[in-house]
PDB file of N, CA and C in Angstrom:
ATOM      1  N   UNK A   1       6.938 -29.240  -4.196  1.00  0.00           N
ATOM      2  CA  UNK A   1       6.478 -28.194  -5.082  1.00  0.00           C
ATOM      3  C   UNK A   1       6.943 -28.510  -6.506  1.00  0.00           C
ATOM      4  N   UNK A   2       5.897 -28.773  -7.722  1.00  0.00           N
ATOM      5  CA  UNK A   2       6.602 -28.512  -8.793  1.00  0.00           C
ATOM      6  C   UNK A   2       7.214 -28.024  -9.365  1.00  0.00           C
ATOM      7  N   UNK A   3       7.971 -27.436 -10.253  1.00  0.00           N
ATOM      8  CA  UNK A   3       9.356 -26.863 -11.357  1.00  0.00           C
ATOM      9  C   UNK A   3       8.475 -26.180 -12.088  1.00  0.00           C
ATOM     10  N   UNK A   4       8.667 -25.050 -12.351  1.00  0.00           N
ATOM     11  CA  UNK A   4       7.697 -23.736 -13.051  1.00  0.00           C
ATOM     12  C   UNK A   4       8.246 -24.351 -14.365  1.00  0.00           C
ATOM     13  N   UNK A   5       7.415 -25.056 -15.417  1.00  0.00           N
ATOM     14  CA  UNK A   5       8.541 -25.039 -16.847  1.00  0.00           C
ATOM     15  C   UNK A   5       8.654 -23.827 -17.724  1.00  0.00           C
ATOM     16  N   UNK A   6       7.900 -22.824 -17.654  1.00  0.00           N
ATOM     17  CA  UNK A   6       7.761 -21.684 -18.143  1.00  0.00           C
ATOM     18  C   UNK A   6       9.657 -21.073 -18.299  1.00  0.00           C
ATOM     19  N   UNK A   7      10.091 -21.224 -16.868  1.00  0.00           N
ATOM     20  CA  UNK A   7      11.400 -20.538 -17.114  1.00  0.00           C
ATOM     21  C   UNK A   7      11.924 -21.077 -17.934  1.00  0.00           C
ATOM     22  N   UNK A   8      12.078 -22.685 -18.515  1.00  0.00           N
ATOM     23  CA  UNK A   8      13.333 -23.079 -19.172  1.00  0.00           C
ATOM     24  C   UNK A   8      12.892 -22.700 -20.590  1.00  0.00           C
ATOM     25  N   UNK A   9      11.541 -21.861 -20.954  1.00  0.00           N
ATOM     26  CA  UNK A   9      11.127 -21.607 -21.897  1.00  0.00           C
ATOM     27  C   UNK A   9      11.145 -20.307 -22.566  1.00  0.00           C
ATOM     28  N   UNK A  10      12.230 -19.193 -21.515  1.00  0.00           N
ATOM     29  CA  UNK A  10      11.543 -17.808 -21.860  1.00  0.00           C
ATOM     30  C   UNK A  10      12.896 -17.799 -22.993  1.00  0.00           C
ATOM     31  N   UNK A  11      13.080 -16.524 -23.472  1.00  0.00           N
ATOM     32  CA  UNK A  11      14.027 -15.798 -24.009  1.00  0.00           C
ATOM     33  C   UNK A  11      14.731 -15.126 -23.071  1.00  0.00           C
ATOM     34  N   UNK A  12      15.698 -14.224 -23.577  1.00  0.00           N
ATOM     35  CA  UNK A  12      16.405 -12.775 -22.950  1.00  0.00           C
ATOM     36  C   UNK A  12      16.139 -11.392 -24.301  1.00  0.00           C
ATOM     37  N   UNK A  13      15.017 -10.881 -24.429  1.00  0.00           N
ATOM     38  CA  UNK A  13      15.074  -9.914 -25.640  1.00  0.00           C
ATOM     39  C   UNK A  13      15.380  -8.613 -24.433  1.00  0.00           C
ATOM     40  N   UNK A  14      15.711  -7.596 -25.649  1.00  0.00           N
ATOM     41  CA  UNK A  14      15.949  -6.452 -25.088  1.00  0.00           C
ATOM     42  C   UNK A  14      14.630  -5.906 -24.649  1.00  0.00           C
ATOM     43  N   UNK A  15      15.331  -4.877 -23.906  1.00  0.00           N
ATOM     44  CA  UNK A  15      13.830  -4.084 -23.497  1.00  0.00           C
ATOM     45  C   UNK A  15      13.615  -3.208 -24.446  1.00  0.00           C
ATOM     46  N   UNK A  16      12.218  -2.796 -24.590  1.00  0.00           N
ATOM     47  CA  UNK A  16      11.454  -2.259 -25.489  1.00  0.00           C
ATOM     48  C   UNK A  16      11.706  -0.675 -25.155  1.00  0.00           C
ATOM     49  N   UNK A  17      11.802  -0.639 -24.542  1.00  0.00           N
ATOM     50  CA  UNK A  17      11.512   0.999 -23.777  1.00  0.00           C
ATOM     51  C   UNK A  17      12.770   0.850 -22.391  1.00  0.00           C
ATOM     52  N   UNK A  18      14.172   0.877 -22.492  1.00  0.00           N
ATOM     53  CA  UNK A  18      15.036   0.695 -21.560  1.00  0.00           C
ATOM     54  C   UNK A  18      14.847   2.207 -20.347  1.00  0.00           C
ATOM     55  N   UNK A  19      14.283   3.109 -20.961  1.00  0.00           N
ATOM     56  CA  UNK A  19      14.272   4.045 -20.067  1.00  0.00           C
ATOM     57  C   UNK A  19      13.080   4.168 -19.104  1.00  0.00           C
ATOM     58  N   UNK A  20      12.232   3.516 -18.988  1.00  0.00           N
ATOM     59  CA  UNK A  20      11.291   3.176 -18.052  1.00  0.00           C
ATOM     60  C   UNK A  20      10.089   2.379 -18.388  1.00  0.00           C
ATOM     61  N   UNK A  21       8.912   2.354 -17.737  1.00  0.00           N
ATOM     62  CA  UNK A  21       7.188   1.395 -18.285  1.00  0.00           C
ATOM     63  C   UNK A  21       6.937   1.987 -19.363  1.00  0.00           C
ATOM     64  N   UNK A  22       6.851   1.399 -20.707  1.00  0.00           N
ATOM     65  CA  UNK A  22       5.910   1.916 -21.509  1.00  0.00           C
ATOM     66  C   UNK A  22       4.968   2.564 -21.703  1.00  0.00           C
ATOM     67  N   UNK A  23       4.380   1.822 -20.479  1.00  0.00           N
ATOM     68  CA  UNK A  23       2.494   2.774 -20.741  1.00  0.00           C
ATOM     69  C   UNK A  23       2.754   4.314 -19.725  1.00  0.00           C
ATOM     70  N   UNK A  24       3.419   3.817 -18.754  1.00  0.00           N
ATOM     71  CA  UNK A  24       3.595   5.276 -17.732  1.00  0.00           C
ATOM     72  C   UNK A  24       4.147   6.154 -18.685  1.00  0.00           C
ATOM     73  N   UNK A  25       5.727   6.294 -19.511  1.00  0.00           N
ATOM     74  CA  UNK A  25       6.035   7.082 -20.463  1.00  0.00           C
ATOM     75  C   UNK A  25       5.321   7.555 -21.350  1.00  0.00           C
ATOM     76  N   UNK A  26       4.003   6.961 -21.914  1.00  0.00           N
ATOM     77  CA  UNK A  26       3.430   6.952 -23.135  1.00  0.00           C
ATOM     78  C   UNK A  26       2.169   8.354 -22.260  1.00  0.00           C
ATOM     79  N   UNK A  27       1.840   8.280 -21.228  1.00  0.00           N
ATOM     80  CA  UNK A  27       1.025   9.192 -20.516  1.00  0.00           C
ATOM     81  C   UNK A  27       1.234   9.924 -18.998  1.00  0.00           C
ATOM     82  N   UNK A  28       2.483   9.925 -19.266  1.00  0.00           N
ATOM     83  CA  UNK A  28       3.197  10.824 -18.203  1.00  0.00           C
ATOM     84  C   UNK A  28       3.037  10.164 -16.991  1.00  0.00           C
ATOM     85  N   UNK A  29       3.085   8.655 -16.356  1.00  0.00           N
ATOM     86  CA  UNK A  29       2.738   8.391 -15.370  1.00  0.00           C
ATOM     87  C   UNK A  29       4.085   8.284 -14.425  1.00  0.00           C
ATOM     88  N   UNK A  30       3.912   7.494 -13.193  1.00  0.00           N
ATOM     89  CA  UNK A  30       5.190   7.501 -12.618  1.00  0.00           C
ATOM     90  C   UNK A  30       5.072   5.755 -12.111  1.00  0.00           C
ATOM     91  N   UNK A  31       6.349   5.138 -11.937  1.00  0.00           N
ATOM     92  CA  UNK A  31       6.475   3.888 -11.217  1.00  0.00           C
ATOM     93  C   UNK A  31       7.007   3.682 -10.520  1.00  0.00           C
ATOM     94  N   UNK A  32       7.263   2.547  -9.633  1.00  0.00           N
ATOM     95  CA  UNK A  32       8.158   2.382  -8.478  1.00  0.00           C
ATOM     96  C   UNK A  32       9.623   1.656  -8.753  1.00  0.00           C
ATOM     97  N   UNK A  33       9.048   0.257  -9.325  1.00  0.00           N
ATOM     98  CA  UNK A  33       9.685  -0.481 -10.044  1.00  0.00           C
ATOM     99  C   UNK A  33       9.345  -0.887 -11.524  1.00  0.00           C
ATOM    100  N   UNK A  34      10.692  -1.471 -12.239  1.00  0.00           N
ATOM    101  CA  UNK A  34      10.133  -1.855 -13.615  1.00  0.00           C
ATOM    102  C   UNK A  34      10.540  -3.166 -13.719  1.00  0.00           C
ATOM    103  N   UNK A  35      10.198  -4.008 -14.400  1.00  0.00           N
ATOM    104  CA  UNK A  35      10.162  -5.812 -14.766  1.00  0.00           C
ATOM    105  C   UNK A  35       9.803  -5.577 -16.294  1.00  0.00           C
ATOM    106  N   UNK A  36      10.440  -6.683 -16.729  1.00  0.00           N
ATOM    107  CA  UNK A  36      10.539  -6.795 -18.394  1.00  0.00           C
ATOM    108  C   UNK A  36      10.072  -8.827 -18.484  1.00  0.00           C
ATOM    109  N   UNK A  37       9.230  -8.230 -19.250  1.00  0.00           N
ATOM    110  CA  UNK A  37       9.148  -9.404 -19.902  1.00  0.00           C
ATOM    111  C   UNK A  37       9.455 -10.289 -20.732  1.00  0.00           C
ATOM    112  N   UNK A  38       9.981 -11.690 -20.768  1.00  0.00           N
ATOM    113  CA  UNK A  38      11.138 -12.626 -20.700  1.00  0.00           C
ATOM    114  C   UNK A  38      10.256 -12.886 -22.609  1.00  0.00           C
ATOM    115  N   UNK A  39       9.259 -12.680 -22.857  1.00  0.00           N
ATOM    116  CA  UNK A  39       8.971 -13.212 -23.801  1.00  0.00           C
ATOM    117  C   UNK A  39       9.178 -11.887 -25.073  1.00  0.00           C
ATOM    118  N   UNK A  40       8.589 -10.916 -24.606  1.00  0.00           N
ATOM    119  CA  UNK A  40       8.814  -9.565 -25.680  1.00  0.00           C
ATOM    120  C   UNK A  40       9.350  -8.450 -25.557  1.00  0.00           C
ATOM    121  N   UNK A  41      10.015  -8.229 -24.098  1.00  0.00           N
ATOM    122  CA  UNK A  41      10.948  -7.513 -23.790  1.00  0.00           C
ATOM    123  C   UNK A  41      10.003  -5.557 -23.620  1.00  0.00           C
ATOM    124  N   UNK A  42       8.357  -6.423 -23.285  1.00  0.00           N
ATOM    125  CA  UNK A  42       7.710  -5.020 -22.541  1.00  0.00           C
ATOM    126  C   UNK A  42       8.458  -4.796 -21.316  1.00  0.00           C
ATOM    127  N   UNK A  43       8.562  -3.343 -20.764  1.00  0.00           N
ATOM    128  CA  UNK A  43       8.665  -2.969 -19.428  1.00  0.00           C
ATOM    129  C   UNK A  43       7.957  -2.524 -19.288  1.00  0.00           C
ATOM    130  N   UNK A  44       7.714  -3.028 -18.085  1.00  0.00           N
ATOM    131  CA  UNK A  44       6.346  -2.815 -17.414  1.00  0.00           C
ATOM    132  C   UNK A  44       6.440  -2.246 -15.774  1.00  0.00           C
ATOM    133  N   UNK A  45       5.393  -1.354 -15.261  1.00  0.00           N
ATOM    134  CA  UNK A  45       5.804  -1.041 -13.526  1.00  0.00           C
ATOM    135  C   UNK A  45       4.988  -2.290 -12.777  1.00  0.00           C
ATOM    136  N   UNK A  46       5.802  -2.591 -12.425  1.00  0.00           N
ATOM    137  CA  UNK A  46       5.137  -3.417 -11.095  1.00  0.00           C
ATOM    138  C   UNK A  46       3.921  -3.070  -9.862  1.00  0.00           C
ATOM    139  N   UNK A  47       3.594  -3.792  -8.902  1.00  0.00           N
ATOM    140  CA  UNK A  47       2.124  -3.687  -8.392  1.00  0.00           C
ATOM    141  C   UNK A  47       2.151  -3.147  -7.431  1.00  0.00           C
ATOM    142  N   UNK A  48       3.148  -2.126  -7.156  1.00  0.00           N
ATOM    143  CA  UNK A  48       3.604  -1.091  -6.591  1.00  0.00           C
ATOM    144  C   UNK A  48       3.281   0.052  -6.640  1.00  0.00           C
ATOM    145  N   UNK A  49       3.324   0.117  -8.182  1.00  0.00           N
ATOM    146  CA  UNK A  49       3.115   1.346  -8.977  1.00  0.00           C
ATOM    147  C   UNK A  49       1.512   1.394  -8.946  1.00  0.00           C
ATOM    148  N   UNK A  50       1.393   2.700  -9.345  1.00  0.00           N
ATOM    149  CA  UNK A  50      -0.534   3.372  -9.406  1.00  0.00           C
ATOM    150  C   UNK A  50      -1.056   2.425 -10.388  1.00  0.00           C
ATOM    151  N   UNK A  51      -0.175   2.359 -12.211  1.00  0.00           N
ATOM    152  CA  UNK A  51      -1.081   1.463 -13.207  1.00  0.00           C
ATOM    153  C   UNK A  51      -0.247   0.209 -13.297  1.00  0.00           C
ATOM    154  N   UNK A  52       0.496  -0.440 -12.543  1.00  0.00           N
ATOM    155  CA  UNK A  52       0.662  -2.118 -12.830  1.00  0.00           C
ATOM    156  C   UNK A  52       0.531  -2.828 -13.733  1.00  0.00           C
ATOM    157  N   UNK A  53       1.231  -1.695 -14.624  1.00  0.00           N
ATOM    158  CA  UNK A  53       1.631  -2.555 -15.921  1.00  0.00           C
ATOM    159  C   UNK A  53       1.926  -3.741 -16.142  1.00  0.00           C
ATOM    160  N   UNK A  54       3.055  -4.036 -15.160  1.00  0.00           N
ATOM    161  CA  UNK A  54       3.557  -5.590 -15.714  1.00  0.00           C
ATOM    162  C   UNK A  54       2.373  -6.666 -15.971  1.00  0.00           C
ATOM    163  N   UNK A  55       1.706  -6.461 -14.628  1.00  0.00           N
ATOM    164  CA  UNK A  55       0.204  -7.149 -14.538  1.00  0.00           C
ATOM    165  C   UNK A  55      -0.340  -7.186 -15.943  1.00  0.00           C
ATOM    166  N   UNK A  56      -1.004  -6.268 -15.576  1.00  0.00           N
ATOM    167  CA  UNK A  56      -1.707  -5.800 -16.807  1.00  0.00           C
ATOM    168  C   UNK A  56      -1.018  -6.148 -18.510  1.00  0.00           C
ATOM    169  N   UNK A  57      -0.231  -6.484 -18.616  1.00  0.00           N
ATOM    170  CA  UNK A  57       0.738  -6.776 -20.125  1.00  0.00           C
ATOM    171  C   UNK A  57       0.692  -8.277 -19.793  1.00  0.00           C
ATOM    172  N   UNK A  58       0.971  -8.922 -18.559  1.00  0.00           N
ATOM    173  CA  UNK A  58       0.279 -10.608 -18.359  1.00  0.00           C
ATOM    174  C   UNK A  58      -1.336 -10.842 -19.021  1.00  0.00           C
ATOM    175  N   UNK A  59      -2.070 -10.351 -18.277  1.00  0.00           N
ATOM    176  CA  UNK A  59      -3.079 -10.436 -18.787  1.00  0.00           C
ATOM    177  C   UNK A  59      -3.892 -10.336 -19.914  1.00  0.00           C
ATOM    178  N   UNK A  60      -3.078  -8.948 -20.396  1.00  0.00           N
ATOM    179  CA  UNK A  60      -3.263  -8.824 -21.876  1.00  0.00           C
ATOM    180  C   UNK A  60      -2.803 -10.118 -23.310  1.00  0.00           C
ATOM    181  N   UNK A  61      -1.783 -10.493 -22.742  1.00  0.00           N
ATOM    182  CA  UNK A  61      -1.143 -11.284 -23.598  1.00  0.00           C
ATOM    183  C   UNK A  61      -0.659 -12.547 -23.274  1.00  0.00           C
ATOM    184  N   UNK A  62      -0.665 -12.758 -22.173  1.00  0.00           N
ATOM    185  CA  UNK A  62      -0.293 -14.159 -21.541  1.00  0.00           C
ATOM    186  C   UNK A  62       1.115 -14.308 -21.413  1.00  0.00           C
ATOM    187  N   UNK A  63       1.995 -13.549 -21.832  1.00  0.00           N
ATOM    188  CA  UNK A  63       3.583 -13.910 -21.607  1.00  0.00           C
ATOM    189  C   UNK A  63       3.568 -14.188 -19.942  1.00  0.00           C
ATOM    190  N   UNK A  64       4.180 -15.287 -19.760  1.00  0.00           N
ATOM    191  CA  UNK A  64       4.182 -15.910 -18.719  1.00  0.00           C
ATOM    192  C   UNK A  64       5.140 -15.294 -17.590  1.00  0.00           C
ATOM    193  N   UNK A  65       6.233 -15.183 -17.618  1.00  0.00           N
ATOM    194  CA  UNK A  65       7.434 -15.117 -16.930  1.00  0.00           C
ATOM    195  C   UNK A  65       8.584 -13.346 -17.563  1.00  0.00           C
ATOM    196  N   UNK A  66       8.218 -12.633 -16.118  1.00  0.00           N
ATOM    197  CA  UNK A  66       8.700 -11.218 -15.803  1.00  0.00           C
ATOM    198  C   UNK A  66      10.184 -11.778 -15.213  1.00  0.00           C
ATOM    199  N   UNK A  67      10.880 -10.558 -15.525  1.00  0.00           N
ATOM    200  CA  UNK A  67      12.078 -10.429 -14.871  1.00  0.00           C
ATOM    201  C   UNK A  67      11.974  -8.975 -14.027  1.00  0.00           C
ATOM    202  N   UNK A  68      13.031  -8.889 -13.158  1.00  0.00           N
ATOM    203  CA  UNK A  68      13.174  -7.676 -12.634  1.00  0.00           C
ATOM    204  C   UNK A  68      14.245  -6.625 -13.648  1.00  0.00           C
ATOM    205  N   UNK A  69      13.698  -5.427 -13.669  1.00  0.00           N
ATOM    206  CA  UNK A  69      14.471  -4.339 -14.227  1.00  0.00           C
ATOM    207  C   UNK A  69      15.114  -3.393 -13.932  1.00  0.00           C
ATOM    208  N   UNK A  70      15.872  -4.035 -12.162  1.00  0.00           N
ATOM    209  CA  UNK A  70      16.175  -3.242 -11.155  1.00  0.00           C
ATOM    210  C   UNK A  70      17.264  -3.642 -11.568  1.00  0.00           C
ATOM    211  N   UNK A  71      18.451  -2.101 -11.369  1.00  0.00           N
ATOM    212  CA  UNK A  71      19.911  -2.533 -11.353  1.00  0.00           C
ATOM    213  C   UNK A  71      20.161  -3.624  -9.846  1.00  0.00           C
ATOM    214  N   UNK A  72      21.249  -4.457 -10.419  1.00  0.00           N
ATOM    215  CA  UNK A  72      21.489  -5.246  -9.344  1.00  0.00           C
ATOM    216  C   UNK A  72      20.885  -6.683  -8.936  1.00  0.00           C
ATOM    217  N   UNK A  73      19.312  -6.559  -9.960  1.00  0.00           N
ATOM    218  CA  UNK A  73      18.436  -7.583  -9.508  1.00  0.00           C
ATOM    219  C   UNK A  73      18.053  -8.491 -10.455  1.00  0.00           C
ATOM    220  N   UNK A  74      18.212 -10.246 -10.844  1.00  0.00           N
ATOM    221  CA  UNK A  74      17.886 -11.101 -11.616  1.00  0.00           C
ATOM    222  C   UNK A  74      16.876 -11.672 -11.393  1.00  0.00           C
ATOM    223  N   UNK A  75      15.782 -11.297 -10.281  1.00  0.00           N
ATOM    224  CA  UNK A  75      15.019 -12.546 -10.179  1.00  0.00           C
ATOM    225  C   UNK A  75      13.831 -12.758 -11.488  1.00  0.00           C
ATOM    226  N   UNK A  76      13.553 -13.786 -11.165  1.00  0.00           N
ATOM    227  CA  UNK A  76      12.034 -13.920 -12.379  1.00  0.00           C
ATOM    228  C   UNK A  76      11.056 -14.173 -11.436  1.00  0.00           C
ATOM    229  N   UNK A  77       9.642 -14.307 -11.955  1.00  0.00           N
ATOM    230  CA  UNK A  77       8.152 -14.586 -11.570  1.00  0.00           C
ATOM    231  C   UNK A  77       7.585 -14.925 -12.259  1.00  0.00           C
ATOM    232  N   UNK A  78       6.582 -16.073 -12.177  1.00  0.00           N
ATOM    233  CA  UNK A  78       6.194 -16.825 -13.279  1.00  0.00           C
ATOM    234  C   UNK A  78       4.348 -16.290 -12.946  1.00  0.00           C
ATOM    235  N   UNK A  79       3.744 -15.359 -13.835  1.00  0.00           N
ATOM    236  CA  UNK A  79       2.461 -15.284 -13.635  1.00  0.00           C
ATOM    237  C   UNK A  79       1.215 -16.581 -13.512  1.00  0.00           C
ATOM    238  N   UNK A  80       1.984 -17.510 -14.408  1.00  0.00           N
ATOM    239  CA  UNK A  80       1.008 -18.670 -13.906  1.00  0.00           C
ATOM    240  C   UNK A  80       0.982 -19.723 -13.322  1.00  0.00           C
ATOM    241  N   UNK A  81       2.311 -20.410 -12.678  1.00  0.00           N
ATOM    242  CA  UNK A  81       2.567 -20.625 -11.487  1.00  0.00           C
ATOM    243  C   UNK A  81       2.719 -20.494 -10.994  1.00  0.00           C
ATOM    244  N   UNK A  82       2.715 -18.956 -10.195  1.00  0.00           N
ATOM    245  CA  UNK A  82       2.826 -18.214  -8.901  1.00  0.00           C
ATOM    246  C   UNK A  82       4.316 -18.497  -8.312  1.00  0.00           C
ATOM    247  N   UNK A  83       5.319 -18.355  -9.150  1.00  0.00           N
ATOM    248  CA  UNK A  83       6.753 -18.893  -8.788  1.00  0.00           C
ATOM    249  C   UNK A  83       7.802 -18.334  -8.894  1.00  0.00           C
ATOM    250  N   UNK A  84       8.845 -17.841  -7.897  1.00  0.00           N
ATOM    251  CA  UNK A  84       9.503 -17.134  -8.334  1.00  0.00           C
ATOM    252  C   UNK A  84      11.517 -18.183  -8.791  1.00  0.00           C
ATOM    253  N   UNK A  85      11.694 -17.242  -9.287  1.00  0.00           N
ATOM    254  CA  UNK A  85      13.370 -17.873  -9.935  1.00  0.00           C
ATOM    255  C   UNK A  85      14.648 -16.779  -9.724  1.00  0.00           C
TER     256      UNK A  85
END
């Protein structure tokens, strides 16, 4: 299996919105989980949640590589090599 290079490429910015998804806060929604993104520090709900933000903020913009925004939890996911870290 190849080496995602995306990870050795992200940042660590803060989160944008530390108190939950952006877009759910912005219209009263609810999420399951939240993941932040390694490049601009959106939080986003995961594909769990009803609007799947994180998704959706990939697509929009291409930032490659989510982190988890779960206490306790470091992993990453790389949206375009299907890879996790």
């Amino acid at each position: 299996m190849a080496t995602c290079e995306h990870f050795s490429q992200v940042d660590d910015p803060a989160a944008n919105t530390p108190e939950g998804c952006e877009e759910c806060l912005a219209v009263g929604g609810r999420w399951v989980h939240l993941r932040r993104c390694l490049e601009c520090g959106h939080i986003g709900c995961c594909d769990s949640s009803p609007g799947k933000h994180a998704t959706q903020h990939f697509h929009t913009t291409t930032h490659p590589v989510i982190q988890s925004f779960e206490p306790g939890e470091s992993w990453r996911w790389c949206f375009v090599d299907n890879q996790m870290a």
